[in-house]
PDB file of N, CA and C in Angstrom:
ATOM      1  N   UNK A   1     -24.998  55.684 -61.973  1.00  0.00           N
ATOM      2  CA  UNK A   1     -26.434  55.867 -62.105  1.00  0.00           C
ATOM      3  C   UNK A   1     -26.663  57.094 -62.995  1.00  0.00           C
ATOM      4  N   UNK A   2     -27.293  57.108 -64.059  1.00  0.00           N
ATOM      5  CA  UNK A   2     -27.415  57.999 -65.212  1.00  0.00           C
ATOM      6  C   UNK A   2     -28.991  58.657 -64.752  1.00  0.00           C
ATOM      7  N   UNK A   3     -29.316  59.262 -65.404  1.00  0.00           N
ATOM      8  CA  UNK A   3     -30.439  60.357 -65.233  1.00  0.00           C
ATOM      9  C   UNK A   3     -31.302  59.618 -65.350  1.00  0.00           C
ATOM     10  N   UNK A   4     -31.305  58.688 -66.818  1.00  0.00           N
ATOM     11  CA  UNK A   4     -33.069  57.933 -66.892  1.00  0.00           C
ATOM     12  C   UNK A   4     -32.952  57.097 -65.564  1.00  0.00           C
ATOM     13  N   UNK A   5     -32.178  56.407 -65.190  1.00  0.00           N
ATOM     14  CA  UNK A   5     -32.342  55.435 -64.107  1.00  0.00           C
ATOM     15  C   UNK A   5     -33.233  56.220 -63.056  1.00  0.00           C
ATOM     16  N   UNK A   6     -32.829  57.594 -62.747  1.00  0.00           N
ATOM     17  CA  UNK A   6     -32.808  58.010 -61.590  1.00  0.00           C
ATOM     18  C   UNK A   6     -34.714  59.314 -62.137  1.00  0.00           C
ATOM     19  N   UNK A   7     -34.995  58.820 -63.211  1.00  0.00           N
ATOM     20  CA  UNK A   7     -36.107  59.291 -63.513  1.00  0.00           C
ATOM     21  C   UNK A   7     -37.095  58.255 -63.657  1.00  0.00           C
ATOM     22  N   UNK A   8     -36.570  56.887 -63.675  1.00  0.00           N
ATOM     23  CA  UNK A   8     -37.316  55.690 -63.244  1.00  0.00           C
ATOM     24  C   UNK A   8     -37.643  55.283 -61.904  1.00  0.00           C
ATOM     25  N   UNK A   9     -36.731  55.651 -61.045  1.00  0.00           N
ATOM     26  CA  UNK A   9     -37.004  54.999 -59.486  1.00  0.00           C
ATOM     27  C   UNK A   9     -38.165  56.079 -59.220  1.00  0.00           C
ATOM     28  N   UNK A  10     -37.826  57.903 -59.443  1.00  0.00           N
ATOM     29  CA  UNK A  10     -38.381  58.746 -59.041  1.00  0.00           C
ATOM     30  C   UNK A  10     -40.431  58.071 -59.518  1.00  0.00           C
ATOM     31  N   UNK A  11     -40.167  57.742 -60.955  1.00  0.00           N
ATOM     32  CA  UNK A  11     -41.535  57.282 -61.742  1.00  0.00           C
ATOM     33  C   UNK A  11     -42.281  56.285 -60.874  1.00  0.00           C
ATOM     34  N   UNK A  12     -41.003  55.319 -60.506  1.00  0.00           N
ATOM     35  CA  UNK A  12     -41.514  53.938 -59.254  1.00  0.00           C
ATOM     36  C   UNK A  12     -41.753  54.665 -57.923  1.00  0.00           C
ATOM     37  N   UNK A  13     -41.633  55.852 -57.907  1.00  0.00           N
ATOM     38  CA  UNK A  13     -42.150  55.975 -56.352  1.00  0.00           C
ATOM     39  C   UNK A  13     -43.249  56.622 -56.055  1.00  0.00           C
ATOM     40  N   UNK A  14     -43.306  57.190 -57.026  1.00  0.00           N
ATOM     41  CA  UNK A  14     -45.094  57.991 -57.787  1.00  0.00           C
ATOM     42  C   UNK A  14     -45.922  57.072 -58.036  1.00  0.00           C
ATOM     43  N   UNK A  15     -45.519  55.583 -58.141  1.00  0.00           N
ATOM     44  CA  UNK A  15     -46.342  54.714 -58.605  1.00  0.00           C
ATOM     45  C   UNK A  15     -46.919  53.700 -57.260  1.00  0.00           C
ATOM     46  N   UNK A  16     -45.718  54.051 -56.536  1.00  0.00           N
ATOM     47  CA  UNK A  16     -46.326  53.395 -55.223  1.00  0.00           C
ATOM     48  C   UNK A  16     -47.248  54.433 -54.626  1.00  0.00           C
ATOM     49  N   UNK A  17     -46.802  55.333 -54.344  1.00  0.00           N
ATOM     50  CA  UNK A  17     -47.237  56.486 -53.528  1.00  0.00           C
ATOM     51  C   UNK A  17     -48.909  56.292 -54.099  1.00  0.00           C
ATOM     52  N   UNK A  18     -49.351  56.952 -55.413  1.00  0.00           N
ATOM     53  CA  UNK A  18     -49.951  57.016 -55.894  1.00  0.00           C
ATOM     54  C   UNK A  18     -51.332  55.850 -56.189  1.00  0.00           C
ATOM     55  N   UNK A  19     -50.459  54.967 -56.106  1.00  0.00           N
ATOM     56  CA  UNK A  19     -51.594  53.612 -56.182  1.00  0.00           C
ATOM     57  C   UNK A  19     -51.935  53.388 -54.658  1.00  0.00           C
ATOM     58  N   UNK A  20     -50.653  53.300 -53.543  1.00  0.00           N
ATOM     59  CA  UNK A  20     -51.454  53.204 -52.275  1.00  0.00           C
ATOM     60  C   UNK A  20     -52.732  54.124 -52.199  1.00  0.00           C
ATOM     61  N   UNK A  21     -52.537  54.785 -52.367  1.00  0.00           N
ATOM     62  CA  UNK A  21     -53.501  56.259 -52.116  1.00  0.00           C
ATOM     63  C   UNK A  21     -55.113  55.496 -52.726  1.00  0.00           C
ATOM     64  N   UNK A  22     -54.803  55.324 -53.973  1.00  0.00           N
ATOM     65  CA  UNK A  22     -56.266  54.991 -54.659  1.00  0.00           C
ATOM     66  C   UNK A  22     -56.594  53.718 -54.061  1.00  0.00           C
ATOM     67  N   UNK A  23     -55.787  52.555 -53.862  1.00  0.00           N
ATOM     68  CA  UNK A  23     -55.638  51.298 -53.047  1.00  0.00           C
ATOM     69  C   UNK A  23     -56.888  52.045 -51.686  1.00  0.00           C
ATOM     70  N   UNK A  24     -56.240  52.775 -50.863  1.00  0.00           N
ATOM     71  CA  UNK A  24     -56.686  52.988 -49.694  1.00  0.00           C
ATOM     72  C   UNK A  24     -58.159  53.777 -49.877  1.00  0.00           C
ATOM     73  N   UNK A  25     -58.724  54.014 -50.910  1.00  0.00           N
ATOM     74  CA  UNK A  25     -59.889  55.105 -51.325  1.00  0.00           C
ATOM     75  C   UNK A  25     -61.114  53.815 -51.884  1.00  0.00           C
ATOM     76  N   UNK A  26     -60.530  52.645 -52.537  1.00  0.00           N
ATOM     77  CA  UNK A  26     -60.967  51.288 -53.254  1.00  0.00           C
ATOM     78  C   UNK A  26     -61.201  50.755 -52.384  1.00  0.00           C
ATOM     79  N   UNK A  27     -59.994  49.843 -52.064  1.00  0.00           N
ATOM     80  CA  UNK A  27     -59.769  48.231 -51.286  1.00  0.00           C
ATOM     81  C   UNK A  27     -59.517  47.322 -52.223  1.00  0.00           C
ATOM     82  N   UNK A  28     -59.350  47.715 -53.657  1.00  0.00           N
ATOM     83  CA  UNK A  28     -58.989  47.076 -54.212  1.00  0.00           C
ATOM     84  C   UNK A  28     -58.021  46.017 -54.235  1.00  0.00           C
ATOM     85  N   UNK A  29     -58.074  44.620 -54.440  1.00  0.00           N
ATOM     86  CA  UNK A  29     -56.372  43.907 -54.464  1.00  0.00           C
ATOM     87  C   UNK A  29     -55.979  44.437 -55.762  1.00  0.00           C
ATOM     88  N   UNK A  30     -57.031  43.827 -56.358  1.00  0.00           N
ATOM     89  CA  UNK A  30     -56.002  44.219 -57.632  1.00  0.00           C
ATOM     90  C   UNK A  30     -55.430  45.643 -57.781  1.00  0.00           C
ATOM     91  N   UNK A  31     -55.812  46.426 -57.509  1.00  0.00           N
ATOM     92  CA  UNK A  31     -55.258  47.934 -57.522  1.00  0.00           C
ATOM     93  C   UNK A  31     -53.974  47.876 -56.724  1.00  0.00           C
ATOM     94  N   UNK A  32     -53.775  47.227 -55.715  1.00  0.00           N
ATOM     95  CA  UNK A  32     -52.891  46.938 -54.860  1.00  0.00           C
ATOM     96  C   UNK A  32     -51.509  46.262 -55.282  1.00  0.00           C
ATOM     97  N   UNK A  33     -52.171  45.104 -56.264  1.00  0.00           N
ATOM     98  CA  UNK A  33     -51.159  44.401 -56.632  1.00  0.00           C
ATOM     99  C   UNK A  33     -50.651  44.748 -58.308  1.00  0.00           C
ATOM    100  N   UNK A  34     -51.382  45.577 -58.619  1.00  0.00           N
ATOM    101  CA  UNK A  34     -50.937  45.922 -59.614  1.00  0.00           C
ATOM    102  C   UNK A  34     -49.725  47.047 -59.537  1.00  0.00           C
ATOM    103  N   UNK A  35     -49.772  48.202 -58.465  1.00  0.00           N
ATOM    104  CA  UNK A  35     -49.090  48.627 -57.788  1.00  0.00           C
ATOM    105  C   UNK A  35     -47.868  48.454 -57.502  1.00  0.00           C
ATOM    106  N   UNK A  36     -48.131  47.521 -56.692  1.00  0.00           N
ATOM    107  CA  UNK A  36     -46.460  46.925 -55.749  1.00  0.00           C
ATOM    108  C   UNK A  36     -45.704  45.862 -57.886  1.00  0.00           C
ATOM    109  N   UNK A  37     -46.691  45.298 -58.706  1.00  0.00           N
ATOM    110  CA  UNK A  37     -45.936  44.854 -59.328  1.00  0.00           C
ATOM    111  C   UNK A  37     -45.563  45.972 -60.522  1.00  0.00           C
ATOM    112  N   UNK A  38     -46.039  47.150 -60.685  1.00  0.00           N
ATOM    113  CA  UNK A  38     -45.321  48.411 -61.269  1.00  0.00           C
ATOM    114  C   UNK A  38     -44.082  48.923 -60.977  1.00  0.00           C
ATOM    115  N   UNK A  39     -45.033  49.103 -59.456  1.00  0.00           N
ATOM    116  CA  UNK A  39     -42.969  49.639 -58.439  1.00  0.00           C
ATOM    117  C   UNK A  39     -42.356  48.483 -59.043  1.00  0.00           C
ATOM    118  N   UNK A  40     -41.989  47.371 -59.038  1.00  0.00           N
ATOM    119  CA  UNK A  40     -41.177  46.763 -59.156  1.00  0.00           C
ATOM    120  C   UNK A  40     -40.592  46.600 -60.691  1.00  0.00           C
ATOM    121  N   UNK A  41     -41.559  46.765 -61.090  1.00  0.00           N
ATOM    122  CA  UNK A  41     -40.732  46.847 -62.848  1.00  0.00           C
ATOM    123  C   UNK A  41     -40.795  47.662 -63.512  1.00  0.00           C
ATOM    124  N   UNK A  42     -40.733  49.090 -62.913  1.00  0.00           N
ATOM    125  CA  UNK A  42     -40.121  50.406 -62.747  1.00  0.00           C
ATOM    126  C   UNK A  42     -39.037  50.241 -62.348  1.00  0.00           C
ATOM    127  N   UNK A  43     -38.573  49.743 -61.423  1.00  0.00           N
ATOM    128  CA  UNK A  43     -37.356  49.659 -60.862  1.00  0.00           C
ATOM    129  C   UNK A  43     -36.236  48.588 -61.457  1.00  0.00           C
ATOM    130  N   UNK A  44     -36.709  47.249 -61.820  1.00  0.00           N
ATOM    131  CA  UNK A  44     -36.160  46.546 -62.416  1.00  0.00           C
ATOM    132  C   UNK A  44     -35.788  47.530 -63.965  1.00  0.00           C
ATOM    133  N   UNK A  45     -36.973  48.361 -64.406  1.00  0.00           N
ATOM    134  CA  UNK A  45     -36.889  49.163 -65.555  1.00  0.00           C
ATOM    135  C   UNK A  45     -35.150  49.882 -65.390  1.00  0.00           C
ATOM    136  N   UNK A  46     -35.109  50.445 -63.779  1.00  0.00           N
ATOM    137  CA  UNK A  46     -33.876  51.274 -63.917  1.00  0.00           C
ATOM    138  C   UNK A  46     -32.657  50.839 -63.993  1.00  0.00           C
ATOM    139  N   UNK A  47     -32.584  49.323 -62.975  1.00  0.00           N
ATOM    140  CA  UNK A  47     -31.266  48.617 -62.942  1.00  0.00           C
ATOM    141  C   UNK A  47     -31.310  48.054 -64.773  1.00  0.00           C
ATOM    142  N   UNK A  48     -31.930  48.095 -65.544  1.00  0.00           N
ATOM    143  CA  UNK A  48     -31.450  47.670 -66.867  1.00  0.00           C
ATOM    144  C   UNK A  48     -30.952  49.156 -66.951  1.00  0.00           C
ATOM    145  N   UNK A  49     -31.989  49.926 -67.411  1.00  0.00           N
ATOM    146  CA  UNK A  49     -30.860  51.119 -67.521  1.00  0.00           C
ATOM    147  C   UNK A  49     -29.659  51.783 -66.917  1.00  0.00           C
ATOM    148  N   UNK A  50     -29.178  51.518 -66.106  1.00  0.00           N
ATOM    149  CA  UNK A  50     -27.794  51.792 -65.227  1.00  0.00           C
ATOM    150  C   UNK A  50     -26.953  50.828 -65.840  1.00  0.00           C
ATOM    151  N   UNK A  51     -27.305  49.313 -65.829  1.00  0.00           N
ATOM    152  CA  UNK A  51     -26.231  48.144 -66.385  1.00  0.00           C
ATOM    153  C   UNK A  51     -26.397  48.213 -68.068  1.00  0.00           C
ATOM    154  N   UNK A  52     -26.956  48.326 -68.841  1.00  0.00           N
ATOM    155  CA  UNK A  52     -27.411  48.332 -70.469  1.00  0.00           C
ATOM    156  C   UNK A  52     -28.300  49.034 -71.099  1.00  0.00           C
ATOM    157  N   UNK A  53     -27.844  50.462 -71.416  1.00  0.00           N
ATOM    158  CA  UNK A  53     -27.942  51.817 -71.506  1.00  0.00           C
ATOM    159  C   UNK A  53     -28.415  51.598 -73.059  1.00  0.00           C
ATOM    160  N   UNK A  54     -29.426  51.765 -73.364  1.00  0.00           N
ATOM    161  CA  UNK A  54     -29.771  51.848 -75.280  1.00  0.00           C
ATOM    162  C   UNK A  54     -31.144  50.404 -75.055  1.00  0.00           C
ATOM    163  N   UNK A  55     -30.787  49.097 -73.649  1.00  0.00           N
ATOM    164  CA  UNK A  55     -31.405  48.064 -74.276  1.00  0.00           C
ATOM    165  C   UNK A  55     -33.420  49.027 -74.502  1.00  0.00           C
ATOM    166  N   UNK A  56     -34.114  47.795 -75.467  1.00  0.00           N
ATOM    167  CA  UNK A  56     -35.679  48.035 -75.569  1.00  0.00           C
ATOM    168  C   UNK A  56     -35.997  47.720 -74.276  1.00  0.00           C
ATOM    169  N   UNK A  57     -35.879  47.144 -73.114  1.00  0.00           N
ATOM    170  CA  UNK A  57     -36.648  47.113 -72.300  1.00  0.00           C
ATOM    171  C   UNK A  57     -36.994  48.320 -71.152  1.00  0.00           C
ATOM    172  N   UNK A  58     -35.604  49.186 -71.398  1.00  0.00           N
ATOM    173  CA  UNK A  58     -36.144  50.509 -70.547  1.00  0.00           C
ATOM    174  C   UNK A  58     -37.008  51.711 -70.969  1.00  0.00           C
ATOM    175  N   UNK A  59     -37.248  51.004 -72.160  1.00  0.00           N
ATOM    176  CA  UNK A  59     -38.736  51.948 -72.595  1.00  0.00           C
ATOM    177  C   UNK A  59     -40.110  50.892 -73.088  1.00  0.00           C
ATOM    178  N   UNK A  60     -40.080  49.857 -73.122  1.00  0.00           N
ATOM    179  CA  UNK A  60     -40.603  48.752 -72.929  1.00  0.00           C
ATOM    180  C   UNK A  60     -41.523  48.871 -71.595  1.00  0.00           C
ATOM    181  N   UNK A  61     -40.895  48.527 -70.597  1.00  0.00           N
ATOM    182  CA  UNK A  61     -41.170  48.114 -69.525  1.00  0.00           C
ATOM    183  C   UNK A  61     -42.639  49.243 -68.835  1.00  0.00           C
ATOM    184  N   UNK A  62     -41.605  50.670 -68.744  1.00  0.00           N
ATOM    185  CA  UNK A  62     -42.640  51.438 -68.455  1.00  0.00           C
ATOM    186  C   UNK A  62     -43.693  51.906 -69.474  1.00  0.00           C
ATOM    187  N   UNK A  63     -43.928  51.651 -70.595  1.00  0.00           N
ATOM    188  CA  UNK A  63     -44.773  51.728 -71.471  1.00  0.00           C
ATOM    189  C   UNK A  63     -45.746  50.616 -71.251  1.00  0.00           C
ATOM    190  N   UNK A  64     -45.910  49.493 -70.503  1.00  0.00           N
ATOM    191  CA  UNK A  64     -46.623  48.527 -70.166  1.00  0.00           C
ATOM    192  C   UNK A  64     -47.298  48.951 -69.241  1.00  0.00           C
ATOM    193  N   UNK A  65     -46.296  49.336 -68.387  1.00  0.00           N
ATOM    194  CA  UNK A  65     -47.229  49.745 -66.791  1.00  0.00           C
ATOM    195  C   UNK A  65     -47.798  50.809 -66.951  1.00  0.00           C
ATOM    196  N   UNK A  66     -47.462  51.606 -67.810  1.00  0.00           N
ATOM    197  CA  UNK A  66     -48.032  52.560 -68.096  1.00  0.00           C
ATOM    198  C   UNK A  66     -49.622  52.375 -68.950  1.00  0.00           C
ATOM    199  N   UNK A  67     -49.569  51.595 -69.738  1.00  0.00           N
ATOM    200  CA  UNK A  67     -51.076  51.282 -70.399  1.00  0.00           C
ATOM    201  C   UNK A  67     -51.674  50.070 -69.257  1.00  0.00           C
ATOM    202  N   UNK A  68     -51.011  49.616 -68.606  1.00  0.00           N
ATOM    203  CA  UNK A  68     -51.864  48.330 -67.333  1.00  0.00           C
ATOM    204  C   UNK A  68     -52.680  49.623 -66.382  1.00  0.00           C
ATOM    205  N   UNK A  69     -52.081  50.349 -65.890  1.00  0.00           N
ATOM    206  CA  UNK A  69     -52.741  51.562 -65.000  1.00  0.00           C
ATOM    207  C   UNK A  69     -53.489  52.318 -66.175  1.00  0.00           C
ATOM    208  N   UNK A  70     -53.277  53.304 -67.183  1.00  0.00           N
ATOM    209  CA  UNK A  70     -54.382  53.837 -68.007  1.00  0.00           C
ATOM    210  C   UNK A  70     -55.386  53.223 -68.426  1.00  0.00           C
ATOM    211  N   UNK A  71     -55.766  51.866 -68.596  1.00  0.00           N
ATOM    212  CA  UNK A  71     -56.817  51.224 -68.483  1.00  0.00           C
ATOM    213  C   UNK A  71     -57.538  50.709 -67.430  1.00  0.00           C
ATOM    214  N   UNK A  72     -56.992  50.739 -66.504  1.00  0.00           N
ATOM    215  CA  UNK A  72     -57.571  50.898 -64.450  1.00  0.00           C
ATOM    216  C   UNK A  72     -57.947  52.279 -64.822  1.00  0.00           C
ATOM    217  N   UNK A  73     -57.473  53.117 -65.082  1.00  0.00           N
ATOM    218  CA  UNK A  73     -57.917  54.560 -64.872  1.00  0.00           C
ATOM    219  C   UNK A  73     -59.299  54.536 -65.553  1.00  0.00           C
ATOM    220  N   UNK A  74     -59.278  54.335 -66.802  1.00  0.00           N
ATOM    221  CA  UNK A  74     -59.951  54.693 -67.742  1.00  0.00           C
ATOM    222  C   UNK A  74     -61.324  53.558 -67.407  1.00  0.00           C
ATOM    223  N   UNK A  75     -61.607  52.858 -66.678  1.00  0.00           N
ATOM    224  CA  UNK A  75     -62.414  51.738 -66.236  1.00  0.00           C
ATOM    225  C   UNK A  75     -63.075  52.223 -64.748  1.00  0.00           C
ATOM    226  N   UNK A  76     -61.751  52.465 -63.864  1.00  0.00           N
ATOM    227  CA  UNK A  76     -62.533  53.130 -62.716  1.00  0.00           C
ATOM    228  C   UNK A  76     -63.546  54.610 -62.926  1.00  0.00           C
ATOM    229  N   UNK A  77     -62.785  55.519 -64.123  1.00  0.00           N
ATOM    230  CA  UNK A  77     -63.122  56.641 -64.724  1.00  0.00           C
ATOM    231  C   UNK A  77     -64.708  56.039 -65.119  1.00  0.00           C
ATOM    232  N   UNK A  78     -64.945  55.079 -65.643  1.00  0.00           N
ATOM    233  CA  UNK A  78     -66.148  54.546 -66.696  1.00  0.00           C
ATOM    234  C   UNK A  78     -66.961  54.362 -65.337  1.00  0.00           C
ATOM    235  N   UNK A  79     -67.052  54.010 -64.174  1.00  0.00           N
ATOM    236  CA  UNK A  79     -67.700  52.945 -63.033  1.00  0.00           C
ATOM    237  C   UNK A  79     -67.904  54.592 -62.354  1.00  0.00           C
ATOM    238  N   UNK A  80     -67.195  55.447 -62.251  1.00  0.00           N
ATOM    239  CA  UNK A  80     -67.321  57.035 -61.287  1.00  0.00           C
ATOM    240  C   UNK A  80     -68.506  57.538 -61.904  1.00  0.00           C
ATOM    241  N   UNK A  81     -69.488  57.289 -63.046  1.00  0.00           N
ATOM    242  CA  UNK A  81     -70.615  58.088 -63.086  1.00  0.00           C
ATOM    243  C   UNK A  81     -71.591  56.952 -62.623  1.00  0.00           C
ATOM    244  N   UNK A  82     -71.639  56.054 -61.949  1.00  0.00           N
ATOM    245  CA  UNK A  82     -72.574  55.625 -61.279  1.00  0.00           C
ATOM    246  C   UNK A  82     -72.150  56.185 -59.704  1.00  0.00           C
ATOM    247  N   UNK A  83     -70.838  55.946 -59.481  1.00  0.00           N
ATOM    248  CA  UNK A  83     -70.270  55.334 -57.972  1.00  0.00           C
ATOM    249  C   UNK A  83     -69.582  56.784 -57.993  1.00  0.00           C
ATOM    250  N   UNK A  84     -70.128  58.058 -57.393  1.00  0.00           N
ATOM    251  CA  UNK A  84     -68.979  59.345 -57.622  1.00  0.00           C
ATOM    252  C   UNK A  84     -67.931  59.261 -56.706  1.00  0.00           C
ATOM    253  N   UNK A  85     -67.730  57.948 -55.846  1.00  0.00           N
ATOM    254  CA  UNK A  85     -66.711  57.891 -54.951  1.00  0.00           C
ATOM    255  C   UNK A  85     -65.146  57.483 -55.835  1.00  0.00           C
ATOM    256  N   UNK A  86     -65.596  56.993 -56.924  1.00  0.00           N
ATOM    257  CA  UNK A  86     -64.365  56.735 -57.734  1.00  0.00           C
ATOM    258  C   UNK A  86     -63.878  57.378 -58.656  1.00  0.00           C
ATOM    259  N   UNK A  87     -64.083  59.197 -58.263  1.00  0.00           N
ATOM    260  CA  UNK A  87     -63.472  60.209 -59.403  1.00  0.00           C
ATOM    261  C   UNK A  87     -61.825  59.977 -59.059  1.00  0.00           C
ATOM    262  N   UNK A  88     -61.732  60.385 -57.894  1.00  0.00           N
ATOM    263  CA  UNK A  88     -60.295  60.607 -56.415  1.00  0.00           C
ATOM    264  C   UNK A  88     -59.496  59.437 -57.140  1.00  0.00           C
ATOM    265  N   UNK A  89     -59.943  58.338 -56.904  1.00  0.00           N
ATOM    266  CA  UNK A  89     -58.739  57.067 -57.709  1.00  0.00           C
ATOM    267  C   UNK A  89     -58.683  56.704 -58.711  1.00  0.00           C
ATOM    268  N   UNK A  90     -60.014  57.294 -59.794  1.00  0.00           N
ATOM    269  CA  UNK A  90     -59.027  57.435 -61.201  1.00  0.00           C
ATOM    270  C   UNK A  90     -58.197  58.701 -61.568  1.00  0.00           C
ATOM    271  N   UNK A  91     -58.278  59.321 -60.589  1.00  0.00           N
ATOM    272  CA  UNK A  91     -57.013  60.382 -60.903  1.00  0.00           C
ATOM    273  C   UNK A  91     -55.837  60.326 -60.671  1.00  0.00           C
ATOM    274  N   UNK A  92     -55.676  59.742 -59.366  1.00  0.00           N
ATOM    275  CA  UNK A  92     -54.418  58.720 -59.210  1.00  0.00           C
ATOM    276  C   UNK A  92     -53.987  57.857 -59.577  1.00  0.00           C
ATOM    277  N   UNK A  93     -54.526  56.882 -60.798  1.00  0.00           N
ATOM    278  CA  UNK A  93     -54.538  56.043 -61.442  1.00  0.00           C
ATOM    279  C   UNK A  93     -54.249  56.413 -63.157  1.00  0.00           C
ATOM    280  N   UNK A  94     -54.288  57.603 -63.186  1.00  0.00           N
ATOM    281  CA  UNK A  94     -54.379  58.360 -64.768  1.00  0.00           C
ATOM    282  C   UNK A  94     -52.577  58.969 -63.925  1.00  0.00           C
ATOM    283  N   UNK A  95     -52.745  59.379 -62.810  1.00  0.00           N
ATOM    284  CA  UNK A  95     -51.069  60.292 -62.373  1.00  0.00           C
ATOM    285  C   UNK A  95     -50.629  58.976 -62.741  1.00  0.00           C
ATOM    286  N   UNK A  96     -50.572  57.937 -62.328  1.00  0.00           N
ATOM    287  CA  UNK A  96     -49.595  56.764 -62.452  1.00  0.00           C
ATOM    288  C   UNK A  96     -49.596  56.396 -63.416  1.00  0.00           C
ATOM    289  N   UNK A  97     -50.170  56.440 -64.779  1.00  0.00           N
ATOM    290  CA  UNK A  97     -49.884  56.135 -66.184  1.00  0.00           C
ATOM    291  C   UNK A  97     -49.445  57.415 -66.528  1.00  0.00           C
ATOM    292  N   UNK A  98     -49.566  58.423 -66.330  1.00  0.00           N
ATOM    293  CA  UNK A  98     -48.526  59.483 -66.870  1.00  0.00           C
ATOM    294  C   UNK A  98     -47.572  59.891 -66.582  1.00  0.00           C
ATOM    295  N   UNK A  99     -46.931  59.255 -65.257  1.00  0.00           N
ATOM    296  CA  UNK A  99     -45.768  59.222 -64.943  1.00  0.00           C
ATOM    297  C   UNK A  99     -44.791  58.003 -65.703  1.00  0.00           C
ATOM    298  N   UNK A 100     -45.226  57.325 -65.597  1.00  0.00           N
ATOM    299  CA  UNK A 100     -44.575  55.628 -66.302  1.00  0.00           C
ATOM    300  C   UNK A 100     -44.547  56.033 -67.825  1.00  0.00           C
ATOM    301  N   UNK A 101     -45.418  56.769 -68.788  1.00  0.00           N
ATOM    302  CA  UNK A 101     -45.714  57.214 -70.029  1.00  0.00           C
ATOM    303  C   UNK A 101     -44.361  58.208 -69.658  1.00  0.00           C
ATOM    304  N   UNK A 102     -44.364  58.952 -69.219  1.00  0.00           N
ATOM    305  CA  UNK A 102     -43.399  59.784 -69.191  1.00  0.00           C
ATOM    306  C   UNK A 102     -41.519  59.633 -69.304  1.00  0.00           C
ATOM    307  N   UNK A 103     -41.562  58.731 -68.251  1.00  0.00           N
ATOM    308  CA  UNK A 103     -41.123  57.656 -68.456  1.00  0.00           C
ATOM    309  C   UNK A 103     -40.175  56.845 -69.337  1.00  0.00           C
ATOM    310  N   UNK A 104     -41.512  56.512 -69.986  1.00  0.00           N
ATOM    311  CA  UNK A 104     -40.684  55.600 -71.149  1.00  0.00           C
ATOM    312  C   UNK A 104     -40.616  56.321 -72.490  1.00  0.00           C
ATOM    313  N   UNK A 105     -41.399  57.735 -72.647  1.00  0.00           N
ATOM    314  CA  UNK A 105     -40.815  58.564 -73.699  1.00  0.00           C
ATOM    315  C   UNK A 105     -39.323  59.081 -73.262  1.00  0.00           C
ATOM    316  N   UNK A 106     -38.953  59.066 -72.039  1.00  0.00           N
ATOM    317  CA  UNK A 106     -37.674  59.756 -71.719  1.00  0.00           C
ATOM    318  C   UNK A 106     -36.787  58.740 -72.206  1.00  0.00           C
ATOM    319  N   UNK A 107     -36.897  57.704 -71.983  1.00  0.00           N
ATOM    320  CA  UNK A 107     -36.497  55.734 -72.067  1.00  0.00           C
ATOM    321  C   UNK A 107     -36.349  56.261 -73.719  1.00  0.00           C
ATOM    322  N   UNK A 108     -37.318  56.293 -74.669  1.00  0.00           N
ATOM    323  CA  UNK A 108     -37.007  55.854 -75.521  1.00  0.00           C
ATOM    324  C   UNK A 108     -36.205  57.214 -76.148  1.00  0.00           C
ATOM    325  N   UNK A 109     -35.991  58.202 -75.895  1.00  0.00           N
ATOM    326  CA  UNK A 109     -35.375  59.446 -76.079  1.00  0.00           C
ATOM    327  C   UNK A 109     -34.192  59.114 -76.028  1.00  0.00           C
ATOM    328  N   UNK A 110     -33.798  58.758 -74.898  1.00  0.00           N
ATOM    329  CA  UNK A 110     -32.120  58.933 -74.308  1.00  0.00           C
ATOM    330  C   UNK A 110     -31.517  57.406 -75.273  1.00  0.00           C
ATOM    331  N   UNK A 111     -32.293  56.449 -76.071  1.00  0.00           N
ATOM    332  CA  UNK A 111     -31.717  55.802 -76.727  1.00  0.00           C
ATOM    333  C   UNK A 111     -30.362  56.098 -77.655  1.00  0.00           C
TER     334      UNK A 111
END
């Protein structure tokens, strides 16, 4: 297990953590399921990187989830000057695209 791997699971667990949180502030599904399908291809992100070290998809991958959540952010962000209950989960929703962004600049670094 090499470093990016182990800076991907860390990214997938910020992404759960982080989306439950706004999940639980919403009720959103989709916030929910967008979530649980990040963690997961964050993580799928790392087992490529542990087994095929250089492939495009470990900076691929989190560069997706990373713009799927910055546009939740940037939408719930747009809906918080009517509704001020939705400042709290686009901030957690902006942490979870800048972790995954983070991410996959490390992804495409360690190429």
């Amino acid at each position: 297990m090499n470093s990016l791997s182990i800076l991907l699971v860390v990214a997938s667990a910020a992404t759960l953590i982080l989306g439950f949180l706004a999940w639980r502030l919403t009720s959103s599904k989709t916030t929910v399921f967008n979530t649980f399908a990040g963690g997961a291809s964050l993580l799928f992100a790392a087992r490529i990187s542990s087994t095929h070290p250089g492939a495009a998809a470990t900076f691929l991958v989190p560069f997706f989830v990373a713009m799927l959540f910055g546009g939740r952010a940037f939408g719930t962000l747009w809906r918080s000057r009517k509704e001020e209950a939705l400042r709290l989960p686009s901030t957690f929703l902006f942490g979870v695209a800048g972790a995954a962004l983070l991410a996959s600049v490390a992804a495409f670094f360690a190429r």
